[in-house]
Structures are given as C-alpha cells and as structure tokens.
C-alpha atoms as a PDB file:
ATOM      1  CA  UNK A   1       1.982  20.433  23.148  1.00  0.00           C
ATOM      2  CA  UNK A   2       3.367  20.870  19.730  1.00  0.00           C
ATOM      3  CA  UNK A   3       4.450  17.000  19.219  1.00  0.00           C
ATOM      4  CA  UNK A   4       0.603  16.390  20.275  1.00  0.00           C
ATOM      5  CA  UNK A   5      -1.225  17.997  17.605  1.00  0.00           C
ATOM      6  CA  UNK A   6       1.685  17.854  14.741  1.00  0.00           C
ATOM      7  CA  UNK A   7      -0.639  15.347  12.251  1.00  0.00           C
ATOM      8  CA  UNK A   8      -3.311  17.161  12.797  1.00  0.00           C
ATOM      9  CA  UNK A   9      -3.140  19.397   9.944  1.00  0.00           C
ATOM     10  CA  UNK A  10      -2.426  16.790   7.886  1.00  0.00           C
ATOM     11  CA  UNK A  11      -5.049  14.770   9.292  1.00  0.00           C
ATOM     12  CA  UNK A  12      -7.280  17.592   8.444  1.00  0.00           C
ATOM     13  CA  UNK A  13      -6.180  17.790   4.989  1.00  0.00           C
ATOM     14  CA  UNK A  14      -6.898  14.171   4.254  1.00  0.00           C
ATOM     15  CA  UNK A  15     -10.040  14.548   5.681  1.00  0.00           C
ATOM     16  CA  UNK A  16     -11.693  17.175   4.295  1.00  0.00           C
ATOM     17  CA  UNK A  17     -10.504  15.886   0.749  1.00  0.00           C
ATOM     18  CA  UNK A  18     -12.808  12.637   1.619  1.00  0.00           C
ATOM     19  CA  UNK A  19     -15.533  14.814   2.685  1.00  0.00           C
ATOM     20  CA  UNK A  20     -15.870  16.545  -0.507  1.00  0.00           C
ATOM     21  CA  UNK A  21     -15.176  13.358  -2.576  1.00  0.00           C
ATOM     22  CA  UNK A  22     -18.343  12.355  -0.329  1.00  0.00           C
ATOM     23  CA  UNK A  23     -20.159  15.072  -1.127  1.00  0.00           C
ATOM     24  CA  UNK A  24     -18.933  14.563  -5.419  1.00  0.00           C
ATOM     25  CA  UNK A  25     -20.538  11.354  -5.441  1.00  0.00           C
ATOM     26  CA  UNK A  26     -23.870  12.685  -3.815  1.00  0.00           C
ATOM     27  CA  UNK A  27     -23.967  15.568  -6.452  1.00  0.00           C
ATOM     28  CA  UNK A  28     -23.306  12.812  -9.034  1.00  0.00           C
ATOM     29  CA  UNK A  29     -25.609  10.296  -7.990  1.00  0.00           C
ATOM     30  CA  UNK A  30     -28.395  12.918  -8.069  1.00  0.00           C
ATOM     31  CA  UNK A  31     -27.865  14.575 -11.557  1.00  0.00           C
ATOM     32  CA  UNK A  32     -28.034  11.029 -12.970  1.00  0.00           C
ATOM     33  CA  UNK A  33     -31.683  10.325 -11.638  1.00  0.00           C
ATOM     34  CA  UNK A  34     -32.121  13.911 -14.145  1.00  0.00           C
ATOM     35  CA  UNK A  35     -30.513  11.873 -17.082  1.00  0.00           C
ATOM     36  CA  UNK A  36     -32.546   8.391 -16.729  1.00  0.00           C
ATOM     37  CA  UNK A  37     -35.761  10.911 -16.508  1.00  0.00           C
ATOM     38  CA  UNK A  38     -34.515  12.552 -19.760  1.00  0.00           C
ATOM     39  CA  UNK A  39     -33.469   9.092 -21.202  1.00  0.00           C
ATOM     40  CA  UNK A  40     -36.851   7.804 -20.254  1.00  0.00           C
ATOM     41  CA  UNK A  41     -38.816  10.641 -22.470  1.00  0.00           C
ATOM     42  CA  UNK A  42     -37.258   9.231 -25.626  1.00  0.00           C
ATOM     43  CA  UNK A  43     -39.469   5.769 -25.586  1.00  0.00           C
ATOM     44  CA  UNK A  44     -38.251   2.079 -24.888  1.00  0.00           C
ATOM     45  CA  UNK A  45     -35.417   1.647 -27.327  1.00  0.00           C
ATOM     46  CA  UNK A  46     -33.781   4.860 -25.812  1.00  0.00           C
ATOM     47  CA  UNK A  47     -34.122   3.086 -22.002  1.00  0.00           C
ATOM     48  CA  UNK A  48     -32.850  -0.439 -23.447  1.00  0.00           C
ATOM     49  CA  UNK A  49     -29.621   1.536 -25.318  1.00  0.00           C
ATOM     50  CA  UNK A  50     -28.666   3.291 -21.961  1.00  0.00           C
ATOM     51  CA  UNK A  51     -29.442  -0.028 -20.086  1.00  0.00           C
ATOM     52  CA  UNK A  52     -27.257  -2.093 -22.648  1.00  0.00           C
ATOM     53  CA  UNK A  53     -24.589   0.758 -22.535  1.00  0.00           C
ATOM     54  CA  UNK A  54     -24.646   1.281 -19.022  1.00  0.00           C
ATOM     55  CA  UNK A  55     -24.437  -2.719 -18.506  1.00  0.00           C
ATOM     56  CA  UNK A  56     -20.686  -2.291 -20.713  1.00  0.00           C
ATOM     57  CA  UNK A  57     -19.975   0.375 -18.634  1.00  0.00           C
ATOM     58  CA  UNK A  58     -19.866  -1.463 -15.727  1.00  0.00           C
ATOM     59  CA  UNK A  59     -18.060  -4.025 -16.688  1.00  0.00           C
ATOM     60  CA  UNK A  60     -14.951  -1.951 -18.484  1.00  0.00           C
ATOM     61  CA  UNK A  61     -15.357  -0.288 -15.659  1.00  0.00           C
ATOM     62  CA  UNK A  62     -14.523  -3.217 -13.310  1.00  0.00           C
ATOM     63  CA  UNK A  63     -12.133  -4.168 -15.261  1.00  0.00           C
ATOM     64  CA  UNK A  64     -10.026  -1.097 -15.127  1.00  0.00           C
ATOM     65  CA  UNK A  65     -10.385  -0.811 -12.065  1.00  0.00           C
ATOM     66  CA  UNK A  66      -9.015  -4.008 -10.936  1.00  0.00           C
ATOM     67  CA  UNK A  67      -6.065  -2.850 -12.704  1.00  0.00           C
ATOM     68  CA  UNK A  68      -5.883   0.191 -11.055  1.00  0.00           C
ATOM     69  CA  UNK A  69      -6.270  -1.475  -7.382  1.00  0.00           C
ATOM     70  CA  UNK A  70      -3.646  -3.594  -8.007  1.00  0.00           C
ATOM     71  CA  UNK A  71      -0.814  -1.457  -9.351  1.00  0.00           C
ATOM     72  CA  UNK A  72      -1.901   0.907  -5.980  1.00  0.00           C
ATOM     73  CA  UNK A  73      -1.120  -1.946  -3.831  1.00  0.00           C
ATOM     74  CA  UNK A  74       2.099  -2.992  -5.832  1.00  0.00           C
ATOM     75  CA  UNK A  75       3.225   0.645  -6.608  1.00  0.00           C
ATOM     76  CA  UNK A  76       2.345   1.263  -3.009  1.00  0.00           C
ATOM     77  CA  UNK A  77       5.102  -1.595  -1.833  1.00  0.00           C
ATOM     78  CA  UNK A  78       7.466  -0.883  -4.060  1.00  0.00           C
ATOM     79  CA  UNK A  79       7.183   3.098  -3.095  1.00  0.00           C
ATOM     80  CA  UNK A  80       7.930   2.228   0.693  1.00  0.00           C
ATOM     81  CA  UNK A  81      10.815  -0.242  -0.150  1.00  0.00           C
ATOM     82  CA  UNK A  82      12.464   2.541  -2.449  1.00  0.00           C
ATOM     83  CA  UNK A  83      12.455   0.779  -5.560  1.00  0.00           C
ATOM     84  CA  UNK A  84      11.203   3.143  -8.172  1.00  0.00           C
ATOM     85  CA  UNK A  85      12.405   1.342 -11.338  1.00  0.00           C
ATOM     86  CA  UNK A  86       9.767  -1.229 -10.289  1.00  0.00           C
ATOM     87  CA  UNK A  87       7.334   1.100  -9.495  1.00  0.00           C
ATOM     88  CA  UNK A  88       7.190   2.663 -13.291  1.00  0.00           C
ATOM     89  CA  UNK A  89       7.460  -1.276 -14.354  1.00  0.00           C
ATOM     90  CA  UNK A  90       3.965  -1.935 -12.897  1.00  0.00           C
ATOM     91  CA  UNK A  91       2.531   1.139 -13.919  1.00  0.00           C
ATOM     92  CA  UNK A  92       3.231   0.600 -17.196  1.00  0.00           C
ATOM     93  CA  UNK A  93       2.418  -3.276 -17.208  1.00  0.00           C
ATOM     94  CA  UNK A  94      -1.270  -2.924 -15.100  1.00  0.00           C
ATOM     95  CA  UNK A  95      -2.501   0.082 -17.563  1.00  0.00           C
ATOM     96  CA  UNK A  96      -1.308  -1.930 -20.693  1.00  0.00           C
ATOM     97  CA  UNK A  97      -3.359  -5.100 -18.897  1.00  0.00           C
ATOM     98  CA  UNK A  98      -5.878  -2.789 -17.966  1.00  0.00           C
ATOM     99  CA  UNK A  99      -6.337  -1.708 -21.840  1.00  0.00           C
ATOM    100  CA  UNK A 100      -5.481  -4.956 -23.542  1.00  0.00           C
ATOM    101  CA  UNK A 101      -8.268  -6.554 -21.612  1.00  0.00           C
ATOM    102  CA  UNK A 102     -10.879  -3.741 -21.877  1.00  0.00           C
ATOM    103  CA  UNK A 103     -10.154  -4.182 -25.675  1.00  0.00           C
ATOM    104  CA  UNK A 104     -10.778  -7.886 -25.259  1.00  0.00           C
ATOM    105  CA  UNK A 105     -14.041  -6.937 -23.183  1.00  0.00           C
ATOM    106  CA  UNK A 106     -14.720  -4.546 -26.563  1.00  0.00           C
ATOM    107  CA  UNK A 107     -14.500  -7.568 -29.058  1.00  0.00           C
ATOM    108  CA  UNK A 108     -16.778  -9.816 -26.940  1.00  0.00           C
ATOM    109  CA  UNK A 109     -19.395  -7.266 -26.787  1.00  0.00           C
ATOM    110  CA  UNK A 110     -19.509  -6.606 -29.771  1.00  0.00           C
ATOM    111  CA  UNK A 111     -19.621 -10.543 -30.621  1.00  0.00           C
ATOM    112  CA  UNK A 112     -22.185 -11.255 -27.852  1.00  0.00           C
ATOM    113  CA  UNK A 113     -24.653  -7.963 -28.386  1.00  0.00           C
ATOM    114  CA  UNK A 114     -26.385  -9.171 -31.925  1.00  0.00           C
ATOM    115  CA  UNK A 115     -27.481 -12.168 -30.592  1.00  0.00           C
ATOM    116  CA  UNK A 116     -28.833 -10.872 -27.017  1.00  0.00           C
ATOM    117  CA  UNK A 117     -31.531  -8.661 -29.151  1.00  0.00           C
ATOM    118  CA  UNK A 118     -34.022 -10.627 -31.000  1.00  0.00           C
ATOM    119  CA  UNK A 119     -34.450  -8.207 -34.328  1.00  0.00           C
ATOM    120  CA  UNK A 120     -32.304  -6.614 -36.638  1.00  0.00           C
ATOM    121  CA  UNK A 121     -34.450  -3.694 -36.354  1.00  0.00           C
ATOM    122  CA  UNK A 122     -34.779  -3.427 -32.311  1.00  0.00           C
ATOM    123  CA  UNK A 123     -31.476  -3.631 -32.566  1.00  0.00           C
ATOM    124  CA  UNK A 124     -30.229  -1.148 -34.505  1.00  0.00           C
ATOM    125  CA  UNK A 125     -32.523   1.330 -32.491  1.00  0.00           C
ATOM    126  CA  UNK A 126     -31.072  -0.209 -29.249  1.00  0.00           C
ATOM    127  CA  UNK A 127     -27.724  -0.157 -30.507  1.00  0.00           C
ATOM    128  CA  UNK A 128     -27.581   3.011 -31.782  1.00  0.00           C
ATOM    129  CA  UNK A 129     -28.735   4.561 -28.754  1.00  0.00           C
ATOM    130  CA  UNK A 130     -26.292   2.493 -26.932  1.00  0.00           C
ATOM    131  CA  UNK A 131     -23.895   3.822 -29.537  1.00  0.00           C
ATOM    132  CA  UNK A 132     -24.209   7.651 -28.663  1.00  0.00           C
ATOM    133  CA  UNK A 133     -24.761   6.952 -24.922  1.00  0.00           C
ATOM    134  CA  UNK A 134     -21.345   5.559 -24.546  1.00  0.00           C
ATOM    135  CA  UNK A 135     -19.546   8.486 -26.332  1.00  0.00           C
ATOM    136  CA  UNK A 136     -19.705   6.669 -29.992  1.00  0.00           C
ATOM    137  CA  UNK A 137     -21.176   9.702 -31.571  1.00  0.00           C
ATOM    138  CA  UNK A 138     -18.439  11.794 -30.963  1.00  0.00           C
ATOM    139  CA  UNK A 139     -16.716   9.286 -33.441  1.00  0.00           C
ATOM    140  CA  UNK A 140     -19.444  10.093 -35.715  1.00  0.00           C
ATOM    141  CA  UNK A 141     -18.777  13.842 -35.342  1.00  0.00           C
ATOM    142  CA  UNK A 142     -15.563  13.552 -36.293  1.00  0.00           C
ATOM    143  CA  UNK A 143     -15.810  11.521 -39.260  1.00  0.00           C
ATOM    144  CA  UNK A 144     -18.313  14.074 -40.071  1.00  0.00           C
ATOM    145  CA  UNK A 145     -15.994  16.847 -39.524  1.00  0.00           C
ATOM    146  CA  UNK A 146     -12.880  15.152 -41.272  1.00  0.00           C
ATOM    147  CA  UNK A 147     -14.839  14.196 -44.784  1.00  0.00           C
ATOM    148  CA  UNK A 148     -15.410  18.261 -44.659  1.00  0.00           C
ATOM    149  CA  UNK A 149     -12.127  18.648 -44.882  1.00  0.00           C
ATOM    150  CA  UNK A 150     -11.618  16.156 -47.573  1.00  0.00           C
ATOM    151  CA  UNK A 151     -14.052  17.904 -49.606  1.00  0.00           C
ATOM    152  CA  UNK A 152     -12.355  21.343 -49.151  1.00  0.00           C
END
C-alpha cells in the first residue's frame, strides 16, 4: 500500500504549485484590463505609447524567453547526464545571448521607432509615454535624484 501512493505527495506538490500559477495569471490578466482603462483616460497619445511599448515588450520578451527555453532543455540534459561544468557553461552562454540580443532588439527600436510615427511632435508625446510605460522614468528619477547630490 505504501509503494502505491509514494509520488503522491509529490505529485500533489507539483500540482498545486500549477494551480496557483493558474490562478497568478488570472489575477494578472484581470488587473491589466484596470491599467488599459486607466491608460485609456489619458487621451490617444497615452493609448499609442502603451501600444508602442507594449509591442517592445513582446518582442524582448520573446526573445528572452527563447533563451530561457533553451538553456532548460540543455541544462535539463546535461543535469540528468551529470555533467555540471556544462550545465553552468550554458547558463552563462544563453543569458549572455539572451542579453546581447535584447540589446540588439534595443538599438533597432530605437532606429526603427522615428520613422514608424509620422511627426516629430506625435512622437515625442507617443514616445514619451512609451518612455515611462516601459520603466524609462525611473531612469529619469534617478538622474533627478543624482544631480541633487551633485549640487549638495
């Protein structure tokens, strides 16, 4: 009876950790419907900066994650044949792919997005809003914060 239910626990274990992943992604997919409503109430260049920053999301996104994939299937290999030298050897080279091609991802936005908006004034709105929705303004705050200290 014991050898019967012996992976069951850890079957359990497994399980329940998927469940509540489940349940993460509900939770998350739900509070961003609140965030596209609160985008939405700051006008059209607001909703075109979240759509252009949202667009590079997905595709660093994508791209790390392709990384990630594969060094789970290689580390995953390498783990079961007891070779851990080679498993810290592809850790290290998919997150340095991983980054050097995110950066490369970085330099052809950056290239590409002045000529996909037609104005230099829509696009400054856009792009600034773009700008803080992808986390650029906490650059801002900090430069902010480090010419204070310059000053002092």
């Amino acid at each position: 009876m014991v050898g019967r239910f012996a992976g069951s626990k850890a079957l359990a274990t497994v399980g329940s950790c998927v469940a509540l992943a489940g349940i993460q992604g509900a939770i998350f997919s739900v509070s961003n419907v609140f965030i596209q409503s609160g985008i939405n109430s700051f006008g059209e260049n607001a909703i075109a900066g979240s759509s252009l920053a949202l667009n590079f999301e997905y595709f660093s996104y994508d791209i790390a994650v392709a990384f990630a994939q594969a060094a789970v299937t290689f580390i995953g290999q390498n783990y079961g044949a007891g070779n851990l030298k080679r498993c810290k050897k592809i850790f290290w080279e998919c997150m340095l792919f991983g980054i050097g091609f995110t950066e490369i991802l970085c330099v052809i936005w950056l290239m590409t997005v002045f000529k996909v908006i037609p104005t230099y004034e829509a696009l400054m709105d856009v792009y600034v809003a773009s700008w803080i929705f992808t986390g650029g303004i906490r650059f801002v705050i900090y430069m902010m914060h480090m010419r204070k200290l310059e000053k002092k």
